[in-house]
C-alpha atoms as a PDB file:
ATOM      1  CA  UNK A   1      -7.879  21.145  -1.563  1.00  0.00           C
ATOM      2  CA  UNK A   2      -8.415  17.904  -3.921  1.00  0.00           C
ATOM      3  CA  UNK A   3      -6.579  15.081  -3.630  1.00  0.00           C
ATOM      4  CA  UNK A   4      -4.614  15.465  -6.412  1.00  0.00           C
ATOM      5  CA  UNK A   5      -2.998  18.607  -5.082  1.00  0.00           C
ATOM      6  CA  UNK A   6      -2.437  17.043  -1.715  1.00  0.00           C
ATOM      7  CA  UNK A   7      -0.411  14.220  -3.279  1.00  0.00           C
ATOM      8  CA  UNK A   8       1.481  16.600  -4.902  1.00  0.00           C
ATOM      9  CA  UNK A   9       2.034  18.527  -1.947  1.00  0.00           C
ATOM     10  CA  UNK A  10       3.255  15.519  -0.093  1.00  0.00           C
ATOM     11  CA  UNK A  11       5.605  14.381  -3.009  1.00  0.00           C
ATOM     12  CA  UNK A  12       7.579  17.876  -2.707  1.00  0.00           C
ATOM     13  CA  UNK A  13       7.216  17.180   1.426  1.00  0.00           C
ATOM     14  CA  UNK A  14       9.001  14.224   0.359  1.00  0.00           C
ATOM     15  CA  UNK A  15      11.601  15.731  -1.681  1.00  0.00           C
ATOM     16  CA  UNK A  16      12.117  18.617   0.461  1.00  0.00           C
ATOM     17  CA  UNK A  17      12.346  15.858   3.630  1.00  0.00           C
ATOM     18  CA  UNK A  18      14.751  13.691   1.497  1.00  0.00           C
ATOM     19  CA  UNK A  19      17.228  17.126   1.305  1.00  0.00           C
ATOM     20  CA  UNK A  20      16.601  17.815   5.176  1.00  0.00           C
ATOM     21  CA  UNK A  21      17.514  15.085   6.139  1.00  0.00           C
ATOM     22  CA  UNK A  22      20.374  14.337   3.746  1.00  0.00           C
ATOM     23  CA  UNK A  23      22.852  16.882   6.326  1.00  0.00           C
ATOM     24  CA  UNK A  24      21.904  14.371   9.686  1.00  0.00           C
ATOM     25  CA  UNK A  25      24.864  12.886  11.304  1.00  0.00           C
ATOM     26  CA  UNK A  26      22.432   9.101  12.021  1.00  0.00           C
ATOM     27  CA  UNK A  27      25.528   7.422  12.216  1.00  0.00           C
ATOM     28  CA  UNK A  28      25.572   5.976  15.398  1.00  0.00           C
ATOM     29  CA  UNK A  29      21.469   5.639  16.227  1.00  0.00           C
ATOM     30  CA  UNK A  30      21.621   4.274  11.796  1.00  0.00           C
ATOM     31  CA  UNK A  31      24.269   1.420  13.197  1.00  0.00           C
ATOM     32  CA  UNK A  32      22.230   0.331  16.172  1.00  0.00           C
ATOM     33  CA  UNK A  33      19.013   0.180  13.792  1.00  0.00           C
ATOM     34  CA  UNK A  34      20.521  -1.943  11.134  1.00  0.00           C
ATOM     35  CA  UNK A  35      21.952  -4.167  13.307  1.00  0.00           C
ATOM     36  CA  UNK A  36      18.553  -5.205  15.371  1.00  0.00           C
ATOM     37  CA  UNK A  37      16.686  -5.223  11.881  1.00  0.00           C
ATOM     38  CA  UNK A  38      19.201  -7.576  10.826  1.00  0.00           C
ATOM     39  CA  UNK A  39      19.189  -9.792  13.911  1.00  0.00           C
ATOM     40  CA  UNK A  40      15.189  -9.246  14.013  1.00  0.00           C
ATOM     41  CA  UNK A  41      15.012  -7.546  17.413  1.00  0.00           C
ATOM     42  CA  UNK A  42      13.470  -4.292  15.745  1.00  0.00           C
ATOM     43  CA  UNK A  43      11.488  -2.463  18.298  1.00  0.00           C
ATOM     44  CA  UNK A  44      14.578  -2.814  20.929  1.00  0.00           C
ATOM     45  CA  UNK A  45      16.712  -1.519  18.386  1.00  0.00           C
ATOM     46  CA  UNK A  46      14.820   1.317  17.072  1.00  0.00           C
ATOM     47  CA  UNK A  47      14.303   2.598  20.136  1.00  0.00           C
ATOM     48  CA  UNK A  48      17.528   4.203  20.767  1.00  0.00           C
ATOM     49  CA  UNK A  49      16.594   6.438  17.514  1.00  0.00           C
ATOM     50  CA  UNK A  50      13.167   7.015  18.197  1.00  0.00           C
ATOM     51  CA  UNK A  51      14.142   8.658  21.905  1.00  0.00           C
ATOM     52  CA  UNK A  52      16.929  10.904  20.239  1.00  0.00           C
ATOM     53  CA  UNK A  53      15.333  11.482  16.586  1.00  0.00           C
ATOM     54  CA  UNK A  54      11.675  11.896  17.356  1.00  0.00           C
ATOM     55  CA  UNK A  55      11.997  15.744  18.125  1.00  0.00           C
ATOM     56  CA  UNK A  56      13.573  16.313  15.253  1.00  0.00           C
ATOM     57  CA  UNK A  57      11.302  14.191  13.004  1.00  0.00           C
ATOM     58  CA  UNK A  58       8.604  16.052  14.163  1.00  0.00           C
ATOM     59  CA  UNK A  59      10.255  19.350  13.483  1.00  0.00           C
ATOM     60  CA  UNK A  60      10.690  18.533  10.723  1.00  0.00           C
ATOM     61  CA  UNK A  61       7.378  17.498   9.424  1.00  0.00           C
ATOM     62  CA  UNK A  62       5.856  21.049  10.992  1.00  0.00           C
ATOM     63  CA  UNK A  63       8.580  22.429   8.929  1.00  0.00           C
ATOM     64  CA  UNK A  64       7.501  21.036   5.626  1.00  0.00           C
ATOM     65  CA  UNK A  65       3.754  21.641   6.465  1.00  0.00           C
ATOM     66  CA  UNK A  66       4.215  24.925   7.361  1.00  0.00           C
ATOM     67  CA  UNK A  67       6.696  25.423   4.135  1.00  0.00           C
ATOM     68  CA  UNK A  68       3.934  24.144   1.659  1.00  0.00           C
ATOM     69  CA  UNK A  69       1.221  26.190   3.519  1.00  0.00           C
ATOM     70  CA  UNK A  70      -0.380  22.936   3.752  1.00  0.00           C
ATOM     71  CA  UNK A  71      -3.662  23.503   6.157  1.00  0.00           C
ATOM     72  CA  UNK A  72      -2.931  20.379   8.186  1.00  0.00           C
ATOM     73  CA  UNK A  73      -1.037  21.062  11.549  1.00  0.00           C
ATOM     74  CA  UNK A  74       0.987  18.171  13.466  1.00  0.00           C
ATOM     75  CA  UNK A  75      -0.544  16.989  16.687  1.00  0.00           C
ATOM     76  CA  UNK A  76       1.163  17.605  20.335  1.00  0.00           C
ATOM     77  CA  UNK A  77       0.956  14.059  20.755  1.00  0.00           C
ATOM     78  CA  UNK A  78       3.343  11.505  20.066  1.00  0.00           C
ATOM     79  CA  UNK A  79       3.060   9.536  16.795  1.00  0.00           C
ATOM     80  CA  UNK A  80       1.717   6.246  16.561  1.00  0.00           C
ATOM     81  CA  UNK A  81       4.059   3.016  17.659  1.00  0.00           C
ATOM     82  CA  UNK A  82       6.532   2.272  14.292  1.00  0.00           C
ATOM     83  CA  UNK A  83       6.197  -0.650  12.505  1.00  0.00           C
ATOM     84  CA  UNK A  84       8.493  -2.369  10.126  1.00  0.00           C
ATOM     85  CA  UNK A  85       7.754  -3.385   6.852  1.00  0.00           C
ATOM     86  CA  UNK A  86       9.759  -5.045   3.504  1.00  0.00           C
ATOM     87  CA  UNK A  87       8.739  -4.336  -0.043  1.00  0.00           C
ATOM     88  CA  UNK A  88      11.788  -6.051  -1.408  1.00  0.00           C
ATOM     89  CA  UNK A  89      13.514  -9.159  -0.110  1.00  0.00           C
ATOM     90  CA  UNK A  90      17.150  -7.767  -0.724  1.00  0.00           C
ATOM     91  CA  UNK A  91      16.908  -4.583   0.489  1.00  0.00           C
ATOM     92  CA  UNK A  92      16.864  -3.251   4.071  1.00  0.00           C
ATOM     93  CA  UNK A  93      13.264  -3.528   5.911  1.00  0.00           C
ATOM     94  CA  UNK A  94      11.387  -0.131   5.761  1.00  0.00           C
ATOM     95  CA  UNK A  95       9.976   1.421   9.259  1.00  0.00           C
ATOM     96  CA  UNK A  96       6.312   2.997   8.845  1.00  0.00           C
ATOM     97  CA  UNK A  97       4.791   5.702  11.220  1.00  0.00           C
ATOM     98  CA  UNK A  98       1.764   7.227  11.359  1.00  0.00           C
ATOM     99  CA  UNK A  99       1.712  11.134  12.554  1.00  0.00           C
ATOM    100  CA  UNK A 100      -1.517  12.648  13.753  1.00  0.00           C
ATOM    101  CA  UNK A 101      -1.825  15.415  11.956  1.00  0.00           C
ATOM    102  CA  UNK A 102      -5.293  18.582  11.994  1.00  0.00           C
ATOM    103  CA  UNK A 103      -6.942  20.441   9.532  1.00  0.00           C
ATOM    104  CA  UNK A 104      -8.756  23.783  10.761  1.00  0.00           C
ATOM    105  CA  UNK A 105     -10.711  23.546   7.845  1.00  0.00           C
ATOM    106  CA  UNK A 106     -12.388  19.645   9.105  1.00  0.00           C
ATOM    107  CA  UNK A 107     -13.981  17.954  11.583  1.00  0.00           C
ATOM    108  CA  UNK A 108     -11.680  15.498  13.373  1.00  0.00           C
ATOM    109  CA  UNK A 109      -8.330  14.132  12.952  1.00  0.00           C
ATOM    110  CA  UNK A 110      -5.998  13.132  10.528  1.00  0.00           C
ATOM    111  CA  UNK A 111      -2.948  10.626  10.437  1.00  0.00           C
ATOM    112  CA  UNK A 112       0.285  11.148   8.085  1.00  0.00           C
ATOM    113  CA  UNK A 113       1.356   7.423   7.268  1.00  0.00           C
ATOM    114  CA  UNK A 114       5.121   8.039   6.357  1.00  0.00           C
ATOM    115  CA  UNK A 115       7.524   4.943   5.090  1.00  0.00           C
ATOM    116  CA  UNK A 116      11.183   5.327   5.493  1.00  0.00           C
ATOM    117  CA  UNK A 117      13.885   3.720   3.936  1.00  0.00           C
ATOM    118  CA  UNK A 118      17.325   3.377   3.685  1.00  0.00           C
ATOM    119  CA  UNK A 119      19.606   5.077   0.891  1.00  0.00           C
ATOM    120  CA  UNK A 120      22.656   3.561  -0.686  1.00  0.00           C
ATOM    121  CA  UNK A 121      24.972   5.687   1.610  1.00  0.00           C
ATOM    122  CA  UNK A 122      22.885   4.146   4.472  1.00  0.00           C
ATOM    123  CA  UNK A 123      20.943   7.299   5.912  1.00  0.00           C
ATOM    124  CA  UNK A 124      16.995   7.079   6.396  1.00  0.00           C
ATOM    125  CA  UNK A 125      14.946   9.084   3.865  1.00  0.00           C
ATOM    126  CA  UNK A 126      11.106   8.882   3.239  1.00  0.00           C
ATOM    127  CA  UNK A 127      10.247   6.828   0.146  1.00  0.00           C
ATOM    128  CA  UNK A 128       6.463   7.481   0.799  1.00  0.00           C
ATOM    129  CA  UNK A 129       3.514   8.958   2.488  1.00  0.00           C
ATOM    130  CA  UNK A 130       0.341   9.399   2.279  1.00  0.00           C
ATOM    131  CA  UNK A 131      -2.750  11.184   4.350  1.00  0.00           C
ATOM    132  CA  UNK A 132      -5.685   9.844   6.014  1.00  0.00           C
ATOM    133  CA  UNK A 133      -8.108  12.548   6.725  1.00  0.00           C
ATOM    134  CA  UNK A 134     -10.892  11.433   9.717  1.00  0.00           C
ATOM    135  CA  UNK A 135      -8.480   8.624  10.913  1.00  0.00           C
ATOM    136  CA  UNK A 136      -7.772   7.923  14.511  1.00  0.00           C
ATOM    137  CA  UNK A 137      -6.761   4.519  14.434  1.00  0.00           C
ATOM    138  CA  UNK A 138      -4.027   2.944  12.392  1.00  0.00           C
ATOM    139  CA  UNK A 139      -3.653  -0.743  11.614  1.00  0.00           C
ATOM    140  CA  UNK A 140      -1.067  -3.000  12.026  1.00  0.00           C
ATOM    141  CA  UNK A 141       0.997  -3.068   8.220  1.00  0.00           C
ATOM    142  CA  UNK A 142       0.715  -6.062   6.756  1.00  0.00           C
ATOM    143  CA  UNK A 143       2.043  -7.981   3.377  1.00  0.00           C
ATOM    144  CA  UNK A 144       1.143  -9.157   0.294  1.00  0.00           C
ATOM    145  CA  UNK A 145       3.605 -11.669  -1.324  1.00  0.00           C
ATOM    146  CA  UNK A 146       4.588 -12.590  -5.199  1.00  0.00           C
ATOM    147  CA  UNK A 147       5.659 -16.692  -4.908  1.00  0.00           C
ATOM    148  CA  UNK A 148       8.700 -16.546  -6.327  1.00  0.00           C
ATOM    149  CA  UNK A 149       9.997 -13.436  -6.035  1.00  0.00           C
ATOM    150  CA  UNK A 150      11.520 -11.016  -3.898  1.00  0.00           C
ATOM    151  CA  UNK A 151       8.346  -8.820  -4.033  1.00  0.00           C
ATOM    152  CA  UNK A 152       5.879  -7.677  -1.378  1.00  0.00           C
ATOM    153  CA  UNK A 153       3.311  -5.638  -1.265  1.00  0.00           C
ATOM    154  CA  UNK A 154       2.316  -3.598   1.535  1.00  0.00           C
ATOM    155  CA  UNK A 155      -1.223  -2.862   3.389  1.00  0.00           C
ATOM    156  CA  UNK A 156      -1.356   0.541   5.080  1.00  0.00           C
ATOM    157  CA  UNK A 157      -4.827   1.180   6.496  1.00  0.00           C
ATOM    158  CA  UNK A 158      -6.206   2.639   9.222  1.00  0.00           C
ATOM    159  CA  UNK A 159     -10.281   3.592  11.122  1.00  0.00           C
ATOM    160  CA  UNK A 160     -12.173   6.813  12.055  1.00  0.00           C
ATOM    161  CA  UNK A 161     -12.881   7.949  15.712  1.00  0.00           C
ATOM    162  CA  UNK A 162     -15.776   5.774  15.621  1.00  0.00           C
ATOM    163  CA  UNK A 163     -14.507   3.046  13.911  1.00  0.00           C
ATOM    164  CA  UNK A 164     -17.562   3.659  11.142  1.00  0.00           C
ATOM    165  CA  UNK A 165     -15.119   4.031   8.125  1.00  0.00           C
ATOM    166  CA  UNK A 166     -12.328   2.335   6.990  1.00  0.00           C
ATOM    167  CA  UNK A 167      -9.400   3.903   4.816  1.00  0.00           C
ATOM    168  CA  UNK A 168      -6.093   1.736   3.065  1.00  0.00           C
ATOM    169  CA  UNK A 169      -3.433   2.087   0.672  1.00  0.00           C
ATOM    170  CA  UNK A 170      -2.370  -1.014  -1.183  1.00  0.00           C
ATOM    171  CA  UNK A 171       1.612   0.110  -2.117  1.00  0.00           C
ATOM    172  CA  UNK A 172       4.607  -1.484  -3.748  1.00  0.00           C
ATOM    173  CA  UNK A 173       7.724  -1.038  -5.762  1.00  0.00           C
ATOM    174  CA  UNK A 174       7.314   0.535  -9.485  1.00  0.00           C
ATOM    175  CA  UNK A 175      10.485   1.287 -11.404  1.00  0.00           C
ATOM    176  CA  UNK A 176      11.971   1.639  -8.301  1.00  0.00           C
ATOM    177  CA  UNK A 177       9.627   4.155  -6.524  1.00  0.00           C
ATOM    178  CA  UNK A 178       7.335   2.840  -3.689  1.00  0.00           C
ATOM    179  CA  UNK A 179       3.467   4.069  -5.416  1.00  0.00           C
ATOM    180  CA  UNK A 180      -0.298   3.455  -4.361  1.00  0.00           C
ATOM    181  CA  UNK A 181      -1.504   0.636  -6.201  1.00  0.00           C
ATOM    182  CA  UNK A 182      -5.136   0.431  -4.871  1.00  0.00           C
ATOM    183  CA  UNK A 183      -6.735   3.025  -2.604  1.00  0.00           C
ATOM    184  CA  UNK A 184      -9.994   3.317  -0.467  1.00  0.00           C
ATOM    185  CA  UNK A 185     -11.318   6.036   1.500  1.00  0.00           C
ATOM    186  CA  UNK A 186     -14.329   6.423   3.521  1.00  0.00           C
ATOM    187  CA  UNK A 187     -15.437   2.509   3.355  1.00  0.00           C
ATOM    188  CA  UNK A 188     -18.451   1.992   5.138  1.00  0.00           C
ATOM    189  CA  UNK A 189     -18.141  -1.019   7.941  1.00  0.00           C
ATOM    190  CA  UNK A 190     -14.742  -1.963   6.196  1.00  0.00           C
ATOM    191  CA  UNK A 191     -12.835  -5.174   7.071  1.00  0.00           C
ATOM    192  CA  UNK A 192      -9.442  -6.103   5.415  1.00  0.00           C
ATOM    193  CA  UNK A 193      -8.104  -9.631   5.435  1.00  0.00           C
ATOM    194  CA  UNK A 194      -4.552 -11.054   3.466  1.00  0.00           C
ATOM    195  CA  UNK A 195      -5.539 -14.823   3.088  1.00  0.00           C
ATOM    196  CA  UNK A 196      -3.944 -16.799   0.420  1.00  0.00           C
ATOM    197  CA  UNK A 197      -2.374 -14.828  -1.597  1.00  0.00           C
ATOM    198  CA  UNK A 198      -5.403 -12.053  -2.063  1.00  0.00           C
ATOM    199  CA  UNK A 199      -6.878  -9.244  -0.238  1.00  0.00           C
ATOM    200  CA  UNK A 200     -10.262  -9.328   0.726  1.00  0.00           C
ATOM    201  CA  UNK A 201     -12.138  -6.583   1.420  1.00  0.00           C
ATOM    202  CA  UNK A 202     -15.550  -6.720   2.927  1.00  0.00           C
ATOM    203  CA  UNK A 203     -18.567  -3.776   3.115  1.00  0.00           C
ATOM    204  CA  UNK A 204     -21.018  -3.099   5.585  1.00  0.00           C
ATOM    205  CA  UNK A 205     -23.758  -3.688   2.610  1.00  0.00           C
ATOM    206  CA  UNK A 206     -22.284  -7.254   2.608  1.00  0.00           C
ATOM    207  CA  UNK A 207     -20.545  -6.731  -0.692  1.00  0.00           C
ATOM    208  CA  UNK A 208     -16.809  -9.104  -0.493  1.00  0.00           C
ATOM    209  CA  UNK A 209     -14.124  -8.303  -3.183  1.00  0.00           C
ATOM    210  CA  UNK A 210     -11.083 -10.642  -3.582  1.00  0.00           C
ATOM    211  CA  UNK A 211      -8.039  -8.527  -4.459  1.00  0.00           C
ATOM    212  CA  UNK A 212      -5.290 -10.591  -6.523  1.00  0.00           C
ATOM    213  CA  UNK A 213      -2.109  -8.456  -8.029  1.00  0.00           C
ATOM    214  CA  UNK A 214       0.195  -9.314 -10.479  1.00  0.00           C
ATOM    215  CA  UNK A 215       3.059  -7.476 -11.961  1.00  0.00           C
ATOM    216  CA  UNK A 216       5.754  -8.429 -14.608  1.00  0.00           C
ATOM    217  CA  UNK A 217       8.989  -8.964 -13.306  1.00  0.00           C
ATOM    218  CA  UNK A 218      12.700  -8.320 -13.900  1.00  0.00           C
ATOM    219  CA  UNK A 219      12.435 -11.688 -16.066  1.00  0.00           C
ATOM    220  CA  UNK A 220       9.575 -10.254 -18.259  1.00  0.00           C
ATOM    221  CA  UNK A 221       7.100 -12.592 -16.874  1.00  0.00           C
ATOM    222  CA  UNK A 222       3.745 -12.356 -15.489  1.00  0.00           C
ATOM    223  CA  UNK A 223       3.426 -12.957 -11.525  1.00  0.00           C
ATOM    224  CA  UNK A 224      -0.144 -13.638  -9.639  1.00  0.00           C
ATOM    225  CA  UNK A 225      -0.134 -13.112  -5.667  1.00  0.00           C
ATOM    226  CA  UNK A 226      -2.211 -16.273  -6.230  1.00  0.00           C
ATOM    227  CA  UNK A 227      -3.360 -18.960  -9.166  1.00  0.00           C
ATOM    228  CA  UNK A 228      -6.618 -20.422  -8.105  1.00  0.00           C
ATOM    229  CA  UNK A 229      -9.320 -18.851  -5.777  1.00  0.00           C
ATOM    230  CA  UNK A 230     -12.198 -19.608  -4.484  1.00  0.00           C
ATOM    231  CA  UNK A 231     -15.376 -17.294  -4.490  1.00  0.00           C
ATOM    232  CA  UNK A 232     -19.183 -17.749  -3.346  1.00  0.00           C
ATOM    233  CA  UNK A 233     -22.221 -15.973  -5.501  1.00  0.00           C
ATOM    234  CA  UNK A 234     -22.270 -12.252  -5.730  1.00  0.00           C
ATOM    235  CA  UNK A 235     -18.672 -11.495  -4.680  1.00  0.00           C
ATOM    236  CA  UNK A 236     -16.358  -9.928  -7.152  1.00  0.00           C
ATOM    237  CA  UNK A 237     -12.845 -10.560  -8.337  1.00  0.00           C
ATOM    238  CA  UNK A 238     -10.562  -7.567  -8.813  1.00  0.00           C
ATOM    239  CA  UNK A 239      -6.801  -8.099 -10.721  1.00  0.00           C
ATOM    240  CA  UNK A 240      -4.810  -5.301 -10.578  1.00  0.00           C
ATOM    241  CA  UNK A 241      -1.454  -4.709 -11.638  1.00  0.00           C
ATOM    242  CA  UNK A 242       1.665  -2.425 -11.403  1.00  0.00           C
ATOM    243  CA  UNK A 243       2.060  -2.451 -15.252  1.00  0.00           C
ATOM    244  CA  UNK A 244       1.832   0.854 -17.159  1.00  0.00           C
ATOM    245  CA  UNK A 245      -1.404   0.994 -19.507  1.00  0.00           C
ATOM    246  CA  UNK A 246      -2.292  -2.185 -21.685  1.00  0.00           C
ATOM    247  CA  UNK A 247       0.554  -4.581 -21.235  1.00  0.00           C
ATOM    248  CA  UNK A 248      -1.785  -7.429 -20.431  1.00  0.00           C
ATOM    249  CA  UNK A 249      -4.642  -8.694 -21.684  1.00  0.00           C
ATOM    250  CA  UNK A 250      -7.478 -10.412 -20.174  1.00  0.00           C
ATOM    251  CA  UNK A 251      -9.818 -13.520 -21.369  1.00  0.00           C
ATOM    252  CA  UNK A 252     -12.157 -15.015 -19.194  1.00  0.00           C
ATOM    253  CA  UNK A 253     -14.357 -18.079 -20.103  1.00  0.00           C
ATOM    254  CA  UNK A 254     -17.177 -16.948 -18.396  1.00  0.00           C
ATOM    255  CA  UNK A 255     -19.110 -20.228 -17.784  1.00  0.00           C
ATOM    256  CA  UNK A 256     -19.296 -18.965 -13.651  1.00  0.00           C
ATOM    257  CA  UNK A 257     -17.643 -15.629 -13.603  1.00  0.00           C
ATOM    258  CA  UNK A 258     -18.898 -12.725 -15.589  1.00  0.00           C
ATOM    259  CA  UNK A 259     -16.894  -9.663 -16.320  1.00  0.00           C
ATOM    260  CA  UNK A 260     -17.725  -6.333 -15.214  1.00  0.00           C
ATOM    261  CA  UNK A 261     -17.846  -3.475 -17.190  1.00  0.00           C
ATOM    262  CA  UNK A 262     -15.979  -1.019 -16.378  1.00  0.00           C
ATOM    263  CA  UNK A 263     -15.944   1.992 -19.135  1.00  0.00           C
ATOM    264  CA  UNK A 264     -12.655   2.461 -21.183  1.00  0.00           C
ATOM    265  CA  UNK A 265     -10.311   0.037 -19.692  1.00  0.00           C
ATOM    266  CA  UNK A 266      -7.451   1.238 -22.219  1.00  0.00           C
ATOM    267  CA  UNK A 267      -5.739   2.730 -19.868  1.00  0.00           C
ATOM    268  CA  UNK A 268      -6.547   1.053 -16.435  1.00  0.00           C
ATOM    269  CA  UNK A 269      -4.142  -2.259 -15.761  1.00  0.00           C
ATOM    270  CA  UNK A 270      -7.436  -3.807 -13.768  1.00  0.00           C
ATOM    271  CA  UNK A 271     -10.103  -6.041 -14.473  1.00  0.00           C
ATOM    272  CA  UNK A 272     -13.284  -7.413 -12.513  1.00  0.00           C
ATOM    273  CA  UNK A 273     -15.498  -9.977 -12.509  1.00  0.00           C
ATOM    274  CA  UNK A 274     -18.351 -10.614 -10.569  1.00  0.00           C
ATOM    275  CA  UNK A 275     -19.232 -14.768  -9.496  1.00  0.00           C
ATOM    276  CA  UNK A 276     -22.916 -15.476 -10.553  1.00  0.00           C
ATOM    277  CA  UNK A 277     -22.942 -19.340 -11.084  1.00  0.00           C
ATOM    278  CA  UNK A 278     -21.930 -22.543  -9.057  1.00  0.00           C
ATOM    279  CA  UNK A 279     -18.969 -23.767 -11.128  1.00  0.00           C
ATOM    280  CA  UNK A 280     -15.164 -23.846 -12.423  1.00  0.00           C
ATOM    281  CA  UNK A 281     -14.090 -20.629 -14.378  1.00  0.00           C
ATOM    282  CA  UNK A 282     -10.322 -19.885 -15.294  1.00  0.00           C
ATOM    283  CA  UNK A 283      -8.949 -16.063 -16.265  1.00  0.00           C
ATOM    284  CA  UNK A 284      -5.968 -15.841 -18.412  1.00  0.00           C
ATOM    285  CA  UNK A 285      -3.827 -12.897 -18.326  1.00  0.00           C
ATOM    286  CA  UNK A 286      -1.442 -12.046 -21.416  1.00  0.00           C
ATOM    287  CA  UNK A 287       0.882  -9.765 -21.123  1.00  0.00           C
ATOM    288  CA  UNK A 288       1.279  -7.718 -25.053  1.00  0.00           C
ATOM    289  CA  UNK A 289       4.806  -7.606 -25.065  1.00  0.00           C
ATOM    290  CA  UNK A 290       5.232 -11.600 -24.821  1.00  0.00           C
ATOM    291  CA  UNK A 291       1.856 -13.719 -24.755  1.00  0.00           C
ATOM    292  CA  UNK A 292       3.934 -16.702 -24.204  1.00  0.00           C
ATOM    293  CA  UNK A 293       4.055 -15.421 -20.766  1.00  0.00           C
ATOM    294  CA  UNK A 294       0.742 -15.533 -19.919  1.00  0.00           C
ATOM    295  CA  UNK A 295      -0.859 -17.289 -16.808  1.00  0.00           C
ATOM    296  CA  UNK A 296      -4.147 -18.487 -15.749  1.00  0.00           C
ATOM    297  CA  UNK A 297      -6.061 -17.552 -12.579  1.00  0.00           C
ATOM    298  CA  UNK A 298      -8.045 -21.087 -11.911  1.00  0.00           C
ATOM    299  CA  UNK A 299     -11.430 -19.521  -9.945  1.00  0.00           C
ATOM    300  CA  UNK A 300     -14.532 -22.002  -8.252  1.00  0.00           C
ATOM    301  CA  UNK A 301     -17.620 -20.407  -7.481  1.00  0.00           C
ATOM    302  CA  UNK A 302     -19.831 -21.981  -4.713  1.00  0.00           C
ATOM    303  CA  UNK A 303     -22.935 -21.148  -2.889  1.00  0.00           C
END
């Protein structure tokens, strides 16, 4: 099965968990949650749900695998510790689990990374997921802030059996739906790190690529995770973004940074550049609808 399928797959899991669990009474357990988000005591809290909800969670999740005639089967064991998580600064914080999940049809197991959230009439529903096939070993969540703004992105990743391979899902808010922003399988030796604003994700083959997003916001401006960085020779410079196709532009002046090409960029809201000189380089970013917007990415290359 591709992974196109699969995602679409999961996204009627989704919609089919969203209506299954629409007829819970949470009530009580819901309460109890909210209230230790809110006062910051989370695992405490949660706990109370996660003793009287897990059986049914994981009914649940058989239910919609076994409904989609999905190949992957959930594990006996108990899923992974949850974790909490906010995408948005004025909305409830989001809980993530990871299920360990099989597939007859591969070697070695697989983890379900689920995020839940809460609905306006307060009831949890999932608002993502996504698979990790040959993953043993999830990751602690971590964020990804916009200065400024009540944004966050959120790094879901997790290792193989043998820790050889990493896998990770960059994810945020677009028009109001949590998405995938930037995803990896299968790196080789992979190490993630959120340092100053950017991601930074190293290879085994030594190759380092800094990781800024940038979205527009409510306002109609452009927003950088960061606004300077600093790189040595040979690593590259992604910027990504949650914009549809060609709202923004990108100019670099190229006197220690050199763009990479990467094919017809029409439709992918990306650009990178690789450092090749000691120097000072800048990168402006414009969005179409309103270059008076813009902002500039200030970027020092050193040995």
């Amino acid at each position: 099965m591709d992974d196109n399928r699969l995602e679409e797959l999961l996204q009627e899991a989704k919609n089919q968990a969203d209506r299954f669990f629409a007829g819970w009474d949470l009530d009580p357990s819901r309460q109890k949650v909210k209230s230790r988000i809110q006062a910051g005591d989370f695992k405490k809290g949660f706990s109370l749900l996660a003793r009287r909800e897990w059986a049914k969670l994981g009914l649940a999740l058989a239910c919609l695998l076994l409904a989609l005639f999905l190949p992957y089967r959930l594990q006996q064991a108990k899923p992974y510790a949850l974790q909490t998580v906010t995408l948005d600064e004025r909305q409830p914080a989001q809980l993530v689990n990871f299920v360990p999940v099989s597939n007859p049809a591969r070697t070695g197991q697989g983890l379900l990374a689920v995020l839940w959230g809460l609905n306006p009439e307060g009831q949890y529903q999932v608002i993502y997921s996504s698979m990790f096939n040959d993953s043993v070993f999830p990751h602690p969540v971590s964020t990804l802030d916009f200065p400024g703004t009540p944004y966050r992105m959120a790094l879901i990743s997790s290792e193989d059996s043998e820790q050889k391979y990493l896998h990770y899902r960059l994810v945020g808010y677009t028009d109001q739906n949590v998405n995938t922003i930037l995803a990896a399988d299968y790196v080789p030796g992979g190490k993630l790190d959120i340092e100053e604003g950017k991601m930074v994700e190293e290879r085994e083959d030594g190759s380092v690529t800094h990781i800024i997003p940038y979205q527009i916001d409510d306002k109609g401006d452009l927003v950088l995770s960061a606004d300077n960085i600093q790189l040595q020779i040979g690593e590259e410079l992604l910027l990504i973004g949650f914009d549809l196709s060609n709202q923004v532009s990108f100019m670099a002046r190229e006197d220690a940074i050199r763009k990479i090409d990467a094919g017809n960029e029409a439709d992918k809201p990306e650009a990178r550049f690789t450092a090749n000189s000691v120097g000072e380089d800048c990168v402006r970013l414009t969005p179409n609808a309103n270059p008076a917007k813009g902002k500039t990415l200030y970027i020092r290359v050193v040995k």
